[in-house]
N, C-alpha and C. Protein backbone atom coordinates (compact mmCIF):
# COMPACT_ATOMS: atom_id res chain seq x y z
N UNK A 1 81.27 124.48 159.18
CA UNK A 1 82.42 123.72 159.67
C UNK A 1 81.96 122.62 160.62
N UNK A 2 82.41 121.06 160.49
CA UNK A 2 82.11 120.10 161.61
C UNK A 2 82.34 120.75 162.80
N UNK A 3 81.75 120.38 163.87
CA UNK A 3 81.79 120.28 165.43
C UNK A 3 82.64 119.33 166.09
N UNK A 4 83.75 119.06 166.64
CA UNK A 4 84.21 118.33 167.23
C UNK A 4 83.76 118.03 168.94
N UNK A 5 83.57 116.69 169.01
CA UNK A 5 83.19 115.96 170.54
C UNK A 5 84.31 115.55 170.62
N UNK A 6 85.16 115.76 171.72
CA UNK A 6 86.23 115.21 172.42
C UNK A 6 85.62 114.18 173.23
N UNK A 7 86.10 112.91 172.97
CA UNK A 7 85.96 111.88 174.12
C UNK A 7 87.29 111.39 174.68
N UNK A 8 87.27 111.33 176.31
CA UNK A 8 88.44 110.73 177.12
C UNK A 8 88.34 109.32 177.80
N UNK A 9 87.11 108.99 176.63
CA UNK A 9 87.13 107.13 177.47
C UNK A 9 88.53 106.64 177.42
N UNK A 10 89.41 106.85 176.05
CA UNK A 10 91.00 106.08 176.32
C UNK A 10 91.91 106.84 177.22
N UNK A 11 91.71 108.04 178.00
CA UNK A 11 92.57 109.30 178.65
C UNK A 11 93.17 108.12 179.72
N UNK A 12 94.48 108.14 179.93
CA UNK A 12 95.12 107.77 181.07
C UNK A 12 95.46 108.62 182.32
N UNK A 13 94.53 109.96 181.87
CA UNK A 13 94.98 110.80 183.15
C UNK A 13 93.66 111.98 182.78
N UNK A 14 93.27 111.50 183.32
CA UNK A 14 91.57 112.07 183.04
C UNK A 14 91.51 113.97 183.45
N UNK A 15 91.73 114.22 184.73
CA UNK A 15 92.33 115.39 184.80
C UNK A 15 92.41 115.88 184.10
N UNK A 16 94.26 115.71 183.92
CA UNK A 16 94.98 116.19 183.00
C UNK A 16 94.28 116.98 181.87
N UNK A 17 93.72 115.79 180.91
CA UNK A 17 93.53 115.98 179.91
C UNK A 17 92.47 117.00 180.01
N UNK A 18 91.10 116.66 180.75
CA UNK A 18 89.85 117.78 180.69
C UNK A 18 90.64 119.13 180.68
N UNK A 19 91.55 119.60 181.61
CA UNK A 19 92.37 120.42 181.39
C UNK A 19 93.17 121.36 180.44
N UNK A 20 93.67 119.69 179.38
CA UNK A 20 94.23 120.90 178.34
C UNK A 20 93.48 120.83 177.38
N UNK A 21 92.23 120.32 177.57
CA UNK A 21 91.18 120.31 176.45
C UNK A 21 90.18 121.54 176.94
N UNK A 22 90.02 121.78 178.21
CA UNK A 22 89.55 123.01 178.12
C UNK A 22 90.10 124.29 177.17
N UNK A 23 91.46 124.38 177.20
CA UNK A 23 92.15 125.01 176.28
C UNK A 23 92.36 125.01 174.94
N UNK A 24 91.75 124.05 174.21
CA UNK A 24 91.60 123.72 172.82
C UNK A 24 90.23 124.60 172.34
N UNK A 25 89.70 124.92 171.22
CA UNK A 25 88.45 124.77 170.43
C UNK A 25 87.55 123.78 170.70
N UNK A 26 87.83 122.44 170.64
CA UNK A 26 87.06 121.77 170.66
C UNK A 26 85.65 122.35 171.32
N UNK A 27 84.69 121.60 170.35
CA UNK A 27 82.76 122.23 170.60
C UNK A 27 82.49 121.78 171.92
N UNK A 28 82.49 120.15 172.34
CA UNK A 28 81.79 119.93 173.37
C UNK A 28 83.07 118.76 174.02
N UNK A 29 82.75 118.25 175.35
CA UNK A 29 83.42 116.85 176.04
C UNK A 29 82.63 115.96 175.51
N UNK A 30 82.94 114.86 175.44
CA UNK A 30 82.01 113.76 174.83
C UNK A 30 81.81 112.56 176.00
N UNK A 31 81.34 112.69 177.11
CA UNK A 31 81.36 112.20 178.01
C UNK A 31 80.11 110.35 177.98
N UNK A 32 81.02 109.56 178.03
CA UNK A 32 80.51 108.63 177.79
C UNK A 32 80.17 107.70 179.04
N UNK A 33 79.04 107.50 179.53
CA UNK A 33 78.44 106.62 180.48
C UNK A 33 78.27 105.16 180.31
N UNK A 34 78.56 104.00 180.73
CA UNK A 34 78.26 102.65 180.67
C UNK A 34 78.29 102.16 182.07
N UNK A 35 77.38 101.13 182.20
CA UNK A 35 76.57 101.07 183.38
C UNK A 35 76.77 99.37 183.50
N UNK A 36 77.74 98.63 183.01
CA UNK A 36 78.18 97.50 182.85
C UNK A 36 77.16 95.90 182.66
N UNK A 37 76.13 96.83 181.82
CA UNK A 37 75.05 95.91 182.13
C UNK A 37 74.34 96.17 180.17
N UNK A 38 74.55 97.44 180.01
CA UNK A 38 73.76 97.29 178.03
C UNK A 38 75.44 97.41 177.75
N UNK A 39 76.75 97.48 178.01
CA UNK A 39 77.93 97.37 177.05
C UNK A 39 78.23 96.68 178.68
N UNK A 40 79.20 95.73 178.04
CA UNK A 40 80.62 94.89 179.45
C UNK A 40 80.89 95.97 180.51
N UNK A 41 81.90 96.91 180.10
CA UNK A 41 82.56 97.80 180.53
C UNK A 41 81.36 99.08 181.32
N UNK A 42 82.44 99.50 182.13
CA UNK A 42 81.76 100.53 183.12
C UNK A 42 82.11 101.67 183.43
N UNK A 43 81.74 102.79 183.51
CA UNK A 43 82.71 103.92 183.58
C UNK A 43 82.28 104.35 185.09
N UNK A 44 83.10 105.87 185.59
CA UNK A 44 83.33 106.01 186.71
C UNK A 44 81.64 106.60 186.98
N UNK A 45 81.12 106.28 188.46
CA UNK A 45 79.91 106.40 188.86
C UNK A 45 79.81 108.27 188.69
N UNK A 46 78.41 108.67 188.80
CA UNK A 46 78.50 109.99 188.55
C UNK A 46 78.85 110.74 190.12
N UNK A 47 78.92 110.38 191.00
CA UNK A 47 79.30 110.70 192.24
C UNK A 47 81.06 111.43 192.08
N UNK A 48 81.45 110.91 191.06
CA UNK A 48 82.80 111.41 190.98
C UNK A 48 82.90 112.15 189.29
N UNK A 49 81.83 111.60 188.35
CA UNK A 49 81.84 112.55 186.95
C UNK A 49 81.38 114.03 187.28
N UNK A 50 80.30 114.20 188.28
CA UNK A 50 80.37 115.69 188.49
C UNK A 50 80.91 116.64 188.89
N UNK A 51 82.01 115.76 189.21
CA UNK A 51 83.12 116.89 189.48
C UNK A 51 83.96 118.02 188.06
N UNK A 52 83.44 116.88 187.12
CA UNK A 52 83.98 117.42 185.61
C UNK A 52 84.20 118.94 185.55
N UNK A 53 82.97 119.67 186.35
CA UNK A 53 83.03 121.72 186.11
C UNK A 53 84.38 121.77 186.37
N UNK A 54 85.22 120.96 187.56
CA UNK A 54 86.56 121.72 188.10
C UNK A 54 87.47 121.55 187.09
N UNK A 55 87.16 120.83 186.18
CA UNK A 55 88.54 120.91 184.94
C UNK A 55 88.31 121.51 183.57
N UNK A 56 86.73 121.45 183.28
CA UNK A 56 86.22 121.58 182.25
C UNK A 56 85.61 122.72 181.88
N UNK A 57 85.17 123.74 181.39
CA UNK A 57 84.14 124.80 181.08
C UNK A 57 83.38 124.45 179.71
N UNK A 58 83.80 123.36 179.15
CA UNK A 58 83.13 123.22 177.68
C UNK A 58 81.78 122.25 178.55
N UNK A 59 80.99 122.72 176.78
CA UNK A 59 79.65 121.86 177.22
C UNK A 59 79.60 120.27 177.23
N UNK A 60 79.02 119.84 177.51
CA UNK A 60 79.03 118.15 177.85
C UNK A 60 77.68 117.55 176.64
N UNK A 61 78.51 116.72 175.93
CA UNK A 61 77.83 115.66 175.04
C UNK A 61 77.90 114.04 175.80
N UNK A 62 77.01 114.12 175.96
CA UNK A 62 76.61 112.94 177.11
C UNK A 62 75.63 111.87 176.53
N UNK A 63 76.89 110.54 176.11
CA UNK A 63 76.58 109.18 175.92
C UNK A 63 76.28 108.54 176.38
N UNK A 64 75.03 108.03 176.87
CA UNK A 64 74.74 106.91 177.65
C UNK A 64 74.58 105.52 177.38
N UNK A 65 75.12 104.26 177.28
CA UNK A 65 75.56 103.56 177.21
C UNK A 65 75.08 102.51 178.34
N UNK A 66 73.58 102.53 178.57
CA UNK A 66 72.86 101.88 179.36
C UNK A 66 71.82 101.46 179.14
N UNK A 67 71.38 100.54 180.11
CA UNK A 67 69.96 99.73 180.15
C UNK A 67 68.80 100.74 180.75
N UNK A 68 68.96 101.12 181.65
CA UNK A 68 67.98 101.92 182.38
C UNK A 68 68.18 103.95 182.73
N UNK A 69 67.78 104.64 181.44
CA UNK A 69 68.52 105.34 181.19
C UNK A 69 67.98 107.01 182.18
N UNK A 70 66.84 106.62 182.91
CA UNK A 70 66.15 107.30 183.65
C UNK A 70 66.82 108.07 184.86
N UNK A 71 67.59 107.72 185.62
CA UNK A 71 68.55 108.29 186.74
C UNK A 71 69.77 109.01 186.27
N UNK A 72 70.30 108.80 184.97
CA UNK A 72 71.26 108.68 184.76
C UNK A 72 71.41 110.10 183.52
N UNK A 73 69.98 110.45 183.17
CA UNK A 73 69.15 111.66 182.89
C UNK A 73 69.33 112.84 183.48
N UNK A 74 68.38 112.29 184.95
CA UNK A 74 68.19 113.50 186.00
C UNK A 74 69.97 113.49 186.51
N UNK A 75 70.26 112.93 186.67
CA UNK A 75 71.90 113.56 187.25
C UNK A 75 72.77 114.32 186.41
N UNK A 76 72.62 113.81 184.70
CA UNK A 76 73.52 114.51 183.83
C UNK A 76 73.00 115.33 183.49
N UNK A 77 71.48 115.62 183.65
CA UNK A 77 70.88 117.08 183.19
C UNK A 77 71.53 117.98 184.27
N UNK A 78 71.95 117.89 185.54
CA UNK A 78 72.43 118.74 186.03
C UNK A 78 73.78 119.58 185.70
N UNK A 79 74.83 118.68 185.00
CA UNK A 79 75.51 119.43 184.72
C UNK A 79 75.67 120.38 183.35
N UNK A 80 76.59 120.76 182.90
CA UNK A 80 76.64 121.94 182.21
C UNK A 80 76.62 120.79 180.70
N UNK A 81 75.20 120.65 180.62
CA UNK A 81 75.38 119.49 179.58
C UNK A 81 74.35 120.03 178.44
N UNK A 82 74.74 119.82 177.11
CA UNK A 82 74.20 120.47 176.14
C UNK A 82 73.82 118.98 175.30
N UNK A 83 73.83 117.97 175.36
CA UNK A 83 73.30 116.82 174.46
C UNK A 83 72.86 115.73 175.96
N UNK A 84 72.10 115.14 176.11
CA UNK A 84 72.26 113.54 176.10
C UNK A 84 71.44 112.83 174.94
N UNK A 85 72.07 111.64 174.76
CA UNK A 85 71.97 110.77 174.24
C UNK A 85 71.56 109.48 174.48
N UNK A 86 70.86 108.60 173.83
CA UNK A 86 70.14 107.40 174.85
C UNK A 86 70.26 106.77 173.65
N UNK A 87 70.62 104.80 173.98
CA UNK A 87 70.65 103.84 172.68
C UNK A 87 69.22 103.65 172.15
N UNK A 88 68.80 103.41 170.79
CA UNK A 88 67.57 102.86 170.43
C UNK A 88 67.72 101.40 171.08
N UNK A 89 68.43 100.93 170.88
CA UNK A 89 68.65 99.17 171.19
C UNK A 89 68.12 99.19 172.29
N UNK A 90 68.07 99.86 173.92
CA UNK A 90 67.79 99.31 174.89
C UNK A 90 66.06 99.41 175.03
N UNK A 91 66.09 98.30 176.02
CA UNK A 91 64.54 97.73 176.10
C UNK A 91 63.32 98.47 177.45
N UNK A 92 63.45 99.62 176.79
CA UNK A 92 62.81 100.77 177.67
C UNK A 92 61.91 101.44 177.23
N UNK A 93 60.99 102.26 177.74
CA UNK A 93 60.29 103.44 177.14
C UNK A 93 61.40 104.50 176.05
N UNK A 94 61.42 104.59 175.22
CA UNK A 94 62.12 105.55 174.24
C UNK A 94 61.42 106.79 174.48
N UNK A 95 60.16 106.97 174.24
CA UNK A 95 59.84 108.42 173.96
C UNK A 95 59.68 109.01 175.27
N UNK A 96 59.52 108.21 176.10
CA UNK A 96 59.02 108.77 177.46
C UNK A 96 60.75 109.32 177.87
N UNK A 97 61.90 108.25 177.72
CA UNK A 97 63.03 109.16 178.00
C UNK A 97 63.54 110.07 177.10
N UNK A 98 63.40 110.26 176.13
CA UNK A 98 64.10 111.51 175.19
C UNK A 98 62.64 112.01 175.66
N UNK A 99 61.67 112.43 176.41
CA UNK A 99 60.72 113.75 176.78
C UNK A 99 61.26 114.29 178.25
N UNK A 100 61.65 113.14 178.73
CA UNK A 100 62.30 113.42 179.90
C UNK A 100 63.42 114.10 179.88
N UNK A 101 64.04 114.32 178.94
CA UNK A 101 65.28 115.09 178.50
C UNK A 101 65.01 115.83 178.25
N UNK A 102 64.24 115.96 177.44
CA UNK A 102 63.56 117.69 176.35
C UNK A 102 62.80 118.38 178.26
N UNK A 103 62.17 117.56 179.40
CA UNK A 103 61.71 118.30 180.55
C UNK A 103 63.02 119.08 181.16
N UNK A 104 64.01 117.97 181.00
CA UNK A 104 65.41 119.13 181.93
C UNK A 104 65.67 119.57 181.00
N UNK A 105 65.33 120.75 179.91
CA UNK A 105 66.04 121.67 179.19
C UNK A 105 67.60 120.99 178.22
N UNK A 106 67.15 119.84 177.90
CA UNK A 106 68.38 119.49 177.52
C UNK A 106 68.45 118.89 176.12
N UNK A 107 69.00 119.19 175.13
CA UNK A 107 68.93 118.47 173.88
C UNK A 107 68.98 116.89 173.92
N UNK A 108 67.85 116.74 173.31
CA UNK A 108 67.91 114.87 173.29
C UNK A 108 68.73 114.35 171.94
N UNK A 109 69.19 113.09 172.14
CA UNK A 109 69.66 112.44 170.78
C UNK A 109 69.03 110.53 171.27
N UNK A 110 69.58 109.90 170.24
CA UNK A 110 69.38 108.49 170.15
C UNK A 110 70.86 108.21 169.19
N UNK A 111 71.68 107.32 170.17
CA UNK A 111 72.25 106.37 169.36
C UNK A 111 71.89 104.85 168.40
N UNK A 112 72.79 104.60 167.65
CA UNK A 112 72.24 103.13 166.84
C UNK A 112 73.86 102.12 167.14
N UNK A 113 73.68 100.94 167.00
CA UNK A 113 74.90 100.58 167.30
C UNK A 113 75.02 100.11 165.61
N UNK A 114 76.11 99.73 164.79
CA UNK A 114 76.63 99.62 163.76
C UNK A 114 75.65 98.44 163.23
N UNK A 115 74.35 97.48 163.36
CA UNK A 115 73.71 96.62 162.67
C UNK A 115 72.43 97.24 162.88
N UNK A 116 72.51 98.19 163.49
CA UNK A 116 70.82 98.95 163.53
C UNK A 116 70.61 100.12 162.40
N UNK A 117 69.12 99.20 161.36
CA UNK A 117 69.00 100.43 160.61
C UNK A 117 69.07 101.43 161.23
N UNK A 118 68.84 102.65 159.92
CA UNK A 118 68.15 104.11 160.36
C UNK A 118 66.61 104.09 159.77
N UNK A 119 66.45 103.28 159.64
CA UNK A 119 64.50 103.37 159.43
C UNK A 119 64.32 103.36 160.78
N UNK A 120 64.98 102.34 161.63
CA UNK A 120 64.24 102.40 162.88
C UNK A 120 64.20 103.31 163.47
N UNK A 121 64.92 104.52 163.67
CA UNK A 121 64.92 106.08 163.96
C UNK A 121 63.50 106.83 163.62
N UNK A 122 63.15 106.35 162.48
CA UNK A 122 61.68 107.15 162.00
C UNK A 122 60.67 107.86 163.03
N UNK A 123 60.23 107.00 163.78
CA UNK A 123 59.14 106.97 164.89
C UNK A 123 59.52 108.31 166.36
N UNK A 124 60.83 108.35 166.17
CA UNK A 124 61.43 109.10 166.98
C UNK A 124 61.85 110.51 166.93
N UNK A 125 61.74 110.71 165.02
CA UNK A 125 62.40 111.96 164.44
C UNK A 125 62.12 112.98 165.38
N UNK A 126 60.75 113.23 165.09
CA UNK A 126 60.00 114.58 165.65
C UNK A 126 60.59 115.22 166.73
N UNK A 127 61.05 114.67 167.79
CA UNK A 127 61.56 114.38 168.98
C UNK A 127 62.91 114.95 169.01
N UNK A 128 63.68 114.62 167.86
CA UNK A 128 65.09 114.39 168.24
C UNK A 128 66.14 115.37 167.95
N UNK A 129 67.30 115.81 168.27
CA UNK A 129 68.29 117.00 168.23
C UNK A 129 69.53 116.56 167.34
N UNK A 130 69.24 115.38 167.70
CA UNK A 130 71.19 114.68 167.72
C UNK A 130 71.11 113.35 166.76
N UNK A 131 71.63 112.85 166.44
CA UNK A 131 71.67 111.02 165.82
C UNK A 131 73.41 110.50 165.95
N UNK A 132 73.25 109.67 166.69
CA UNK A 132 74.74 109.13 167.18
C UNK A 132 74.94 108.15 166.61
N UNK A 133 75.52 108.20 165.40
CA UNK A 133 76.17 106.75 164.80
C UNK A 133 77.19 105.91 165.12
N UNK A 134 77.35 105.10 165.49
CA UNK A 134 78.15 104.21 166.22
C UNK A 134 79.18 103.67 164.43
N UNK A 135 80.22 104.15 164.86
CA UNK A 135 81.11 103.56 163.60
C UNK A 135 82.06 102.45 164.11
N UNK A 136 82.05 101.85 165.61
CA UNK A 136 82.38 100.56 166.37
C UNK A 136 81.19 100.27 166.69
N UNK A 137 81.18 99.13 167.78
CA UNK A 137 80.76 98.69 168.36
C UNK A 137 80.81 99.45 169.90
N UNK A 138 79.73 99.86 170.56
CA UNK A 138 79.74 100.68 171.69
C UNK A 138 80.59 99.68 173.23
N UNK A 139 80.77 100.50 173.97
CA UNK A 139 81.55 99.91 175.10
C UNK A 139 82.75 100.18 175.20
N UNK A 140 84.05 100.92 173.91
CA UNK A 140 85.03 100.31 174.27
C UNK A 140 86.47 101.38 173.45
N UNK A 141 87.26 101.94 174.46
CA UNK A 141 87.77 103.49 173.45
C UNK A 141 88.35 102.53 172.26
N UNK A 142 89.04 103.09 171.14
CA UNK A 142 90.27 102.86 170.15
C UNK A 142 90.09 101.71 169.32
N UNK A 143 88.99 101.32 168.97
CA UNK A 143 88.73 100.42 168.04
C UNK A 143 88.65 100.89 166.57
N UNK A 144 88.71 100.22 165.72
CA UNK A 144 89.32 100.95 164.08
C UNK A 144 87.45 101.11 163.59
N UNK A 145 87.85 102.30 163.09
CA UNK A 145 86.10 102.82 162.33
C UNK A 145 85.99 101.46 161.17
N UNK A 146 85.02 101.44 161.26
CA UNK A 146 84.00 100.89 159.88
C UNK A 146 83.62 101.29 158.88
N UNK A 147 84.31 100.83 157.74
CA UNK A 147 84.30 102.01 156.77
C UNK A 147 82.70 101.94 156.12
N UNK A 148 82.22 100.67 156.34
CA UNK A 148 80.96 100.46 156.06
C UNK A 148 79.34 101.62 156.78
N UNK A 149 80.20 102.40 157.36
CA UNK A 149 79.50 103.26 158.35
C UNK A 149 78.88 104.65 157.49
N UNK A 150 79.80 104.87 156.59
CA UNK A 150 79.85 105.88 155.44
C UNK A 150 78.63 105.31 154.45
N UNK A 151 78.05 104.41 154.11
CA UNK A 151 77.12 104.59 153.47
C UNK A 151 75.49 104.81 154.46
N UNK A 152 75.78 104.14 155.67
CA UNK A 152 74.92 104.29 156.58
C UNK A 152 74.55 105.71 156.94
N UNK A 153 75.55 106.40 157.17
CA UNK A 153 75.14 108.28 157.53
C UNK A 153 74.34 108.87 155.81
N UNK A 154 74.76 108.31 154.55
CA UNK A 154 74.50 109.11 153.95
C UNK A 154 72.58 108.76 153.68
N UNK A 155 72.85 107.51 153.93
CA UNK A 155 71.56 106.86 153.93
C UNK A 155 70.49 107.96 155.11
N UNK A 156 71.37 108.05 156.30
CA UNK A 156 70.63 109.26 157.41
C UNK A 156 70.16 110.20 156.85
N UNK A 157 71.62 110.42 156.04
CA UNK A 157 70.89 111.96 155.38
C UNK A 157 69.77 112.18 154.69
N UNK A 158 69.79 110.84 154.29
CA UNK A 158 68.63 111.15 153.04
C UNK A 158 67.55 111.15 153.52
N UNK A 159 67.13 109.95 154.75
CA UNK A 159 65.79 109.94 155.55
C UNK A 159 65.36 111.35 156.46
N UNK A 160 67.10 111.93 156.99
CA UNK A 160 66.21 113.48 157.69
C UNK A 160 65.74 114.39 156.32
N UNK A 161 66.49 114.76 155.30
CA UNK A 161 65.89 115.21 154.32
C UNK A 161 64.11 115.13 154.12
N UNK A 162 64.05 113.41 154.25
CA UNK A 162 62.87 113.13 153.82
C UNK A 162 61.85 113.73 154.93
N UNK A 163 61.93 113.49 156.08
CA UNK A 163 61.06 113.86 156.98
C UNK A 163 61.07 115.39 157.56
N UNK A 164 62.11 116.14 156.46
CA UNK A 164 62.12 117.37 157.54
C UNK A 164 63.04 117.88 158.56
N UNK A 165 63.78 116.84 159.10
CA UNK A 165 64.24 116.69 160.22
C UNK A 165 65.15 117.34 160.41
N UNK A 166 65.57 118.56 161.50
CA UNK A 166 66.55 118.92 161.38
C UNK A 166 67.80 118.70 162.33
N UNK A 167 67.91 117.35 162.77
CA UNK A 167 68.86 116.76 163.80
C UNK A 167 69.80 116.44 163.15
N UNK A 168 71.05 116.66 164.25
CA UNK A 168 72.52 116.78 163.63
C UNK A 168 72.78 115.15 163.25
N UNK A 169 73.66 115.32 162.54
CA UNK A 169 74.54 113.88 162.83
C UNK A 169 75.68 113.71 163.15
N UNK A 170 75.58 113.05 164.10
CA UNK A 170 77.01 113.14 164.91
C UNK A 170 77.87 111.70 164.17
N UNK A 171 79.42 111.25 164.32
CA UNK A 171 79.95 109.74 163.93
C UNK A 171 80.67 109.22 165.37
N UNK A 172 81.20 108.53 165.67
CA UNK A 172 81.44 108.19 167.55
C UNK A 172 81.92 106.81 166.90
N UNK A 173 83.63 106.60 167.06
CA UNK A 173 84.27 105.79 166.89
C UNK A 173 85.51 105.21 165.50
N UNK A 174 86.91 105.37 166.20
CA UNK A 174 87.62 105.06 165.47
C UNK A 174 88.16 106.38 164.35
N UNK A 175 87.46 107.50 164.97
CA UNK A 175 87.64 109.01 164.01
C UNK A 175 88.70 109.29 164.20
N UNK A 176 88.99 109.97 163.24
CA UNK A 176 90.73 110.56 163.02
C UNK A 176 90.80 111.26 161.81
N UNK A 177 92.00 111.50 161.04
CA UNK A 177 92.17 112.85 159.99
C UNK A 177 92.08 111.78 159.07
N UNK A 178 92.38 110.39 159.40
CA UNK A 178 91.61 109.30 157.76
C UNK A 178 89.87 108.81 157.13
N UNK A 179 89.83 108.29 158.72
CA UNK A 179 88.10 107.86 158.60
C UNK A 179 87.36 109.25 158.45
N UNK A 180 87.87 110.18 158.66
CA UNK A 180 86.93 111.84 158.69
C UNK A 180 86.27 111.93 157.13
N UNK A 181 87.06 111.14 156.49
CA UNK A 181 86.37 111.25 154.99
C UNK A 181 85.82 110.41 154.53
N UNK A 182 85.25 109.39 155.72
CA UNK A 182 83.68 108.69 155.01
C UNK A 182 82.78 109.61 156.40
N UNK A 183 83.11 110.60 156.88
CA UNK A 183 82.11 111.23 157.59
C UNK A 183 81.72 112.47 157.03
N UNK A 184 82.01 112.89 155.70
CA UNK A 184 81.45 113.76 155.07
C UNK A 184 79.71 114.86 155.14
N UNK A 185 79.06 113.58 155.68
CA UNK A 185 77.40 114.44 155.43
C UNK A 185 77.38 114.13 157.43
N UNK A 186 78.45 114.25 158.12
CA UNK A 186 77.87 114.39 159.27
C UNK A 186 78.19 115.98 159.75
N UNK A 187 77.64 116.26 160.84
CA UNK A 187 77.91 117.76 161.72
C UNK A 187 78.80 117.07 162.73
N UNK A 188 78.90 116.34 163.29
CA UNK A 188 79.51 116.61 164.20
C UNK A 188 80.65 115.20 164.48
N UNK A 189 81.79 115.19 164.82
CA UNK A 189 82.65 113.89 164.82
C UNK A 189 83.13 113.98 166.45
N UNK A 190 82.68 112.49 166.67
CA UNK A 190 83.33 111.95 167.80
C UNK A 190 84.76 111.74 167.77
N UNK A 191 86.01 111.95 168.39
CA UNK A 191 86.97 111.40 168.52
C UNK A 191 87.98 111.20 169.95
N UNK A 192 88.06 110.36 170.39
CA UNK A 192 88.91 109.89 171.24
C UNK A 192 90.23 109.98 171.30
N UNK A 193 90.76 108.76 171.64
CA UNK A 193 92.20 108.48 171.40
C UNK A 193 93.15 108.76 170.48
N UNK A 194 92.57 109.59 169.44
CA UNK A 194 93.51 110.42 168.61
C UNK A 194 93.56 111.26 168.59
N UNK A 195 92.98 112.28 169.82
CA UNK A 195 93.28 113.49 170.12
C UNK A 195 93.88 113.14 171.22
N UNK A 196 93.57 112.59 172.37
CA UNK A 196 94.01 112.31 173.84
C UNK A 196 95.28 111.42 174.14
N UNK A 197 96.07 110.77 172.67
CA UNK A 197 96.55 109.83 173.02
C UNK A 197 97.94 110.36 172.46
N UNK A 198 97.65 111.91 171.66
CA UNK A 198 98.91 112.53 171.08
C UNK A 198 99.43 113.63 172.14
N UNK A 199 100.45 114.13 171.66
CA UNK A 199 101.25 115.29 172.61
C UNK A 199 100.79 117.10 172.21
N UNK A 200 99.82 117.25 171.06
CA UNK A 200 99.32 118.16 170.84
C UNK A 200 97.44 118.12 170.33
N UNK A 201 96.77 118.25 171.70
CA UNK A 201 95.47 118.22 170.83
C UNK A 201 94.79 119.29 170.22
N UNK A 202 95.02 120.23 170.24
CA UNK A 202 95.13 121.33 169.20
C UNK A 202 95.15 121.03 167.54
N UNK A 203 96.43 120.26 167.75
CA UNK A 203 96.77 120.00 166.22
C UNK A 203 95.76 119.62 165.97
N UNK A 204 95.91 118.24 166.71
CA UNK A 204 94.37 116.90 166.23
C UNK A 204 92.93 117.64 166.25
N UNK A 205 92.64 118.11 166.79
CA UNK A 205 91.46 118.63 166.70
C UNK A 205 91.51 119.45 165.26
N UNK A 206 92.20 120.43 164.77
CA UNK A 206 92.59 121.60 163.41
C UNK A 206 92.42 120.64 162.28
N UNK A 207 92.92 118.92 162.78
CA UNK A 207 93.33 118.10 161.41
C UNK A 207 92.03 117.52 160.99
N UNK A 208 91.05 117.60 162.00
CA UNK A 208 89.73 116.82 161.73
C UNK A 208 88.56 117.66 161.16
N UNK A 209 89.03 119.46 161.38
CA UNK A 209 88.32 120.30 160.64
C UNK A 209 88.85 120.46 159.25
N UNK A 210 89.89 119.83 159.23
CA UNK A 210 90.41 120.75 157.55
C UNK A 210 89.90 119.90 156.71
């Protein structure tokens, strides 16, 4: 059965919601970081995201959405976090930070943004837990999926096949009970604002497994 990541980048009441999403199924929070410098937009500093334990008990899938992804590591490895994630696009040491992740006990991944092969992933496989496909453009909740994204994962599939690899694939953007069916060969679906933005996320979450 897929894994659902709840994300509350569109939540208008952040609380709230961690709240009644603690109470759902849902697998993990999908907690998304931007540092207003690799996407426009900025999310709240971690001085106030670690407070997340008081609403939350699910594990934390942690997007980072930055230039300099090293601090931003050691702070989210502290919490009750079961993924981070780091962009291939940014202009940093790659392996040195997904080892730095695998040092705090923490599953590593690599995102791609929607014009980045998956060849370029190759170099990284060995390494990796997670693969975050960007089906928008990163930075920004409630933008409509790409349907063009669906040949891109299956294309994933075929390269972890090839190498062995046994890292999930996650989809992150524009998911819902329509686009869920060009996400077929993934494990795990990102969705936002169509769980957070309805009056039952229960339902929404049940509609993205069936």
């Amino acid at each position: 059965m897929v894994l659902i990541s709840t994300s509350f980048l569109s939540s208008k009441d952040i609380i709230n919601d961690l709240k009644k999403l603690d109470n759902t199924n849902t697998d993990y929070i999908h907690l998304d970081v931007m540092d207003g410098k690799f996407v426009k937009n900025k999310t709240m500093p971690f001085r106030e995201m670690r407070h997340i334990y008081k609403y939350t008990s699910k594990r934390l899938d942690v997007h980072l959405m930055v230039k300099s992804p090293k601090k931003y590591i050691l702070n989210y490895a502290l919490l009750n976090t079961e993924y981070i994630t780091i962009h291939l696009e940014i202009d940093d040491d790659i392996e040195a930070n997904l080892k730095l992740i695998k040092n705090c006990g923490i599953k590593c991944g690599l995102a791609i943004k929607p014009d980045t092969e998956v060849k370029e992933l190759v170099p990284y496989l060995p390494l990796l837990d997670i693969i975050l496909v960007m089906s928008v453009e990163p930075g920004m909740g409630g933008q409509a999926f790409i349907v063009e994204t669906e040949t891109k994962i299956k294309e994933l599939r075929t390269l972890l096949n090839e190498y062995k690899s046994k890292a999930l694939i996650s989809v992150d953007g524009g998911v819902n009970n329509s686009t869920k069916e060009y996400c077929q060969e993934c494990d795990i679906l990102v969705s936002g604002s169509y769980i957070t933005s309805s009056d039952d996320f229960q339902r929404q979450i049940d509609s993205l497994r069936e």
